[in-house]
C-alpha atoms as a PDB file:
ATOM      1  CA  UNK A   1       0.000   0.000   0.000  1.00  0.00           C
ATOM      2  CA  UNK A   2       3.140   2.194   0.690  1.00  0.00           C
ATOM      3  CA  UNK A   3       4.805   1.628  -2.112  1.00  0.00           C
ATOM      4  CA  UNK A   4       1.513   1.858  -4.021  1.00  0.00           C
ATOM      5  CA  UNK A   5       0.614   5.140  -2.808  1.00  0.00           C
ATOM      6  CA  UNK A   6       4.252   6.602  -3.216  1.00  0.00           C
ATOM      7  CA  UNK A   7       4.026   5.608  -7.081  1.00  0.00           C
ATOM      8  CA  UNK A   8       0.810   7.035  -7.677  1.00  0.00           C
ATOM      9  CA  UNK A   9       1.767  10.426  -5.730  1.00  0.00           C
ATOM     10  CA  UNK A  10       4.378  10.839  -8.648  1.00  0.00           C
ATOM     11  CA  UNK A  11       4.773   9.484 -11.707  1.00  0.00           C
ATOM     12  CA  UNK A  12       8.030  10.075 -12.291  1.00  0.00           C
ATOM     13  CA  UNK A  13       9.206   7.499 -10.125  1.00  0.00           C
ATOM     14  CA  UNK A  14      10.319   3.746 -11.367  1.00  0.00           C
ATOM     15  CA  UNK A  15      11.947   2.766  -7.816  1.00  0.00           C
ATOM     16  CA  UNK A  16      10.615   2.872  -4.491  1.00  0.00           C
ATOM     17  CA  UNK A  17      13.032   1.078  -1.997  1.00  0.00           C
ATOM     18  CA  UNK A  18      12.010   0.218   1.553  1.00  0.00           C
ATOM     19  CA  UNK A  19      14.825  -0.622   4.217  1.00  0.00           C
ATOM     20  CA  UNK A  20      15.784  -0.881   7.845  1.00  0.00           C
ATOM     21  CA  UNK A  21      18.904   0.840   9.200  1.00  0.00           C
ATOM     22  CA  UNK A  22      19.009   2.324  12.801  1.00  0.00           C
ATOM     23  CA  UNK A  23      21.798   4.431  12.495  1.00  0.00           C
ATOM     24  CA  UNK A  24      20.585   5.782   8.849  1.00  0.00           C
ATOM     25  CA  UNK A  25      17.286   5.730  10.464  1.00  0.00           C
ATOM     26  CA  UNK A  26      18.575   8.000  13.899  1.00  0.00           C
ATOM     27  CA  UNK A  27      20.520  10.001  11.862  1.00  0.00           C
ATOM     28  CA  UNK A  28      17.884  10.736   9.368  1.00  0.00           C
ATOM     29  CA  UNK A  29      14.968  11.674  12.091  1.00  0.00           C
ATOM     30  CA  UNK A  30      16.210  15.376  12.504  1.00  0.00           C
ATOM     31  CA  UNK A  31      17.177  15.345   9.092  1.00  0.00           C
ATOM     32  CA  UNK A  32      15.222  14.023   6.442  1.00  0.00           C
ATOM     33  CA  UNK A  33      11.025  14.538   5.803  1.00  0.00           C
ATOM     34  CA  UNK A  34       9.137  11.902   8.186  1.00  0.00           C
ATOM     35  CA  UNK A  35       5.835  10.560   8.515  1.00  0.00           C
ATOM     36  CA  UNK A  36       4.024  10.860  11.776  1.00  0.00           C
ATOM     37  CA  UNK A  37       5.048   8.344  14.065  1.00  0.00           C
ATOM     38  CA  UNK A  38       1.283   8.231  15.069  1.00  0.00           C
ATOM     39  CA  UNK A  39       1.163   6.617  11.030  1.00  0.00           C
ATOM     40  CA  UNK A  40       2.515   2.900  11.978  1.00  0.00           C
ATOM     41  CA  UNK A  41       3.289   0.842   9.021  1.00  0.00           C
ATOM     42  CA  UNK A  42       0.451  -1.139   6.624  1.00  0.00           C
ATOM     43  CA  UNK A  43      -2.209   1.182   7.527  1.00  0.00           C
ATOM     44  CA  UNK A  44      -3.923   3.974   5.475  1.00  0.00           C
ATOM     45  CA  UNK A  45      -2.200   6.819   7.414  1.00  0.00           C
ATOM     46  CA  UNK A  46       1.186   5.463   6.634  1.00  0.00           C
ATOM     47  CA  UNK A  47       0.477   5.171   2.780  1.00  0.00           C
ATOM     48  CA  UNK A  48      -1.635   8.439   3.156  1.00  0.00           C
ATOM     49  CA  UNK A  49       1.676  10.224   4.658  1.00  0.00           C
ATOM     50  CA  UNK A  50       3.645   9.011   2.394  1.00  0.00           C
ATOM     51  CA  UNK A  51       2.097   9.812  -0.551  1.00  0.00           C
ATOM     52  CA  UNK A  52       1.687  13.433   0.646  1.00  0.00           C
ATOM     53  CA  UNK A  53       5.852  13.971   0.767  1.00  0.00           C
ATOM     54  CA  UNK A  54       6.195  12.350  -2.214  1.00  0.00           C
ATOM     55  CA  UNK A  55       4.134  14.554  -4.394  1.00  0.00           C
ATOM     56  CA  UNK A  56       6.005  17.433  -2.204  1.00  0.00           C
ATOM     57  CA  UNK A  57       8.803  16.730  -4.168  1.00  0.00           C
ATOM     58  CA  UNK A  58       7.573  15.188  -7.295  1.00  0.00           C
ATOM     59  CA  UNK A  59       9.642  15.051 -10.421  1.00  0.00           C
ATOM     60  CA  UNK A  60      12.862  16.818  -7.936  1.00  0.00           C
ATOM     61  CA  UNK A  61      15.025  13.097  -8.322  1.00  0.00           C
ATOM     62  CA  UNK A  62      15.540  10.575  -5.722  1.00  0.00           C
ATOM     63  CA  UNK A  63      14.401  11.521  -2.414  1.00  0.00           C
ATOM     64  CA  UNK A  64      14.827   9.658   1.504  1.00  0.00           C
ATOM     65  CA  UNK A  65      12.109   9.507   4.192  1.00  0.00           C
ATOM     66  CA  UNK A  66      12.305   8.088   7.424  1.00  0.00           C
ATOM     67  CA  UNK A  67       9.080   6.374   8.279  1.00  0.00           C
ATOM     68  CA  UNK A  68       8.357   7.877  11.761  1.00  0.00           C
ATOM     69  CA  UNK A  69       5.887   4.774  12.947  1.00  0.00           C
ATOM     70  CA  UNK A  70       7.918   2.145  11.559  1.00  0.00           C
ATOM     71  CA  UNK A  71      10.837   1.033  14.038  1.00  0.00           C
ATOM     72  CA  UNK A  72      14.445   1.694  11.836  1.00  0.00           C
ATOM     73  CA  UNK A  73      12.206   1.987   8.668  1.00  0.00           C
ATOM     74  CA  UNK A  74      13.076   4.060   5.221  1.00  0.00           C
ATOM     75  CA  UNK A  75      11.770   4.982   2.148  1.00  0.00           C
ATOM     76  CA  UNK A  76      13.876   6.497  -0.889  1.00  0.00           C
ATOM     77  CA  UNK A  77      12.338   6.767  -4.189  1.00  0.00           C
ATOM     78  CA  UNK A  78      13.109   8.190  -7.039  1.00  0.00           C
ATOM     79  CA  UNK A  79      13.385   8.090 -11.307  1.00  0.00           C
ATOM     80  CA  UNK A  80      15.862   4.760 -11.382  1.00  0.00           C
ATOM     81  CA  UNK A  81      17.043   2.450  -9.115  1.00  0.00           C
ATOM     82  CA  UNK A  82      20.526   3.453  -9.585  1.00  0.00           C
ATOM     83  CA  UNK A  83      19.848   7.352  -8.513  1.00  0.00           C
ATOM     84  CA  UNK A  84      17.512   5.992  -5.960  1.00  0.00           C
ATOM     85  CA  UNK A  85      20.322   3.310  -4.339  1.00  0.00           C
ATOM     86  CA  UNK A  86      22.960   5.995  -4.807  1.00  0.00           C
ATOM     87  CA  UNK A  87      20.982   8.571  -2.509  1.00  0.00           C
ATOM     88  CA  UNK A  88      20.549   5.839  -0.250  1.00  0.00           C
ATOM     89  CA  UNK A  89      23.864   4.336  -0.179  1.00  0.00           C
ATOM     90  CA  UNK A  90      25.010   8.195   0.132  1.00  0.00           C
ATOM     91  CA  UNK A  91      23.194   9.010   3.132  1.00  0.00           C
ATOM     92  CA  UNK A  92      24.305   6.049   4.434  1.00  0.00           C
ATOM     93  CA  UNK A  93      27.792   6.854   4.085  1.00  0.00           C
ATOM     94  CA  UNK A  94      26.831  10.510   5.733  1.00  0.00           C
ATOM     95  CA  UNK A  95      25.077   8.771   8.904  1.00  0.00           C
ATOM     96  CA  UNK A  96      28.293   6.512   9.534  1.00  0.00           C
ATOM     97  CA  UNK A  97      30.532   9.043   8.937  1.00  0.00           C
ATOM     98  CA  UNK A  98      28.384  11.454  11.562  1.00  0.00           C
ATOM     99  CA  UNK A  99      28.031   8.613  14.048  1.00  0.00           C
ATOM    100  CA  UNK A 100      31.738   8.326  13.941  1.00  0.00           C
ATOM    101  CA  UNK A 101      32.327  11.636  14.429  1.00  0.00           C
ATOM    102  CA  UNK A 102      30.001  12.174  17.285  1.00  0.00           C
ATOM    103  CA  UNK A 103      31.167   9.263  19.096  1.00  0.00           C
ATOM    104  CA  UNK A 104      35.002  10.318  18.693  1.00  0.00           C
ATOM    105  CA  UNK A 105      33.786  14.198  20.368  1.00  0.00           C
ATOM    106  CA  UNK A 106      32.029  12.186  23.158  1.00  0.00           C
ATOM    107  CA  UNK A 107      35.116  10.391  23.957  1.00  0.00           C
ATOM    108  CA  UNK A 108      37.239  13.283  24.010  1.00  0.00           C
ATOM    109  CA  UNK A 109      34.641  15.349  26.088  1.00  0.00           C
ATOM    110  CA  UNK A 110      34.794  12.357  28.432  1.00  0.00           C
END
């Protein structure tokens, strides 16, 4: 239904990819767009949500969400499945490197 609804919000899109990363998931909370966490997964609120920040940024590339009611859960979409991997392989990258950081300044501070 997600995925479904994420599709038909822009049509523009030929990849919708669904994971499950904590630290990409942490790291994207304060970062990225987010569905209510009130919206838990499977239901008509999630897809609902969803859809509505897809078609924020429809036709605007490859684009990450974290899925606020969905424990660890992420959704990137976008126009391939190469640009859409890439993003998320990116912020990936990004959330490990800012994890790293952040628990080198904690040791220090300690």
């Amino acid at each position: 239904m997600t995925h479904a609804a994420a599709y038909a919000a822009d049509p523009h899109l030929t990849a919708v990819i669904h994971v499950h990363h904590r630290t990409l998931f942490l790291w994207g909370l304060n970062r990225l767009p987010s569905t209510p966490t009130t919206a838990t997964y499977g239901t008509v609120a999630m897809a609902r949500a969803v859809g509505g920040l897809v078609a924020l940024g429809a036709g605007s590339g490859a684009r990450l969400f974290a899925l606020g009611g969905h424990a660890d859960g992420l959704l990137a979409c976008g126009p391939s499945l190469d640009d859409t991997g890439a993003l998320l392989l990116n912020d990936l990258e990004v959330a490990r490197h800012t994890e790293t950081v952040t628990a080198d300044a904690k040791s220090v501070i300690s």
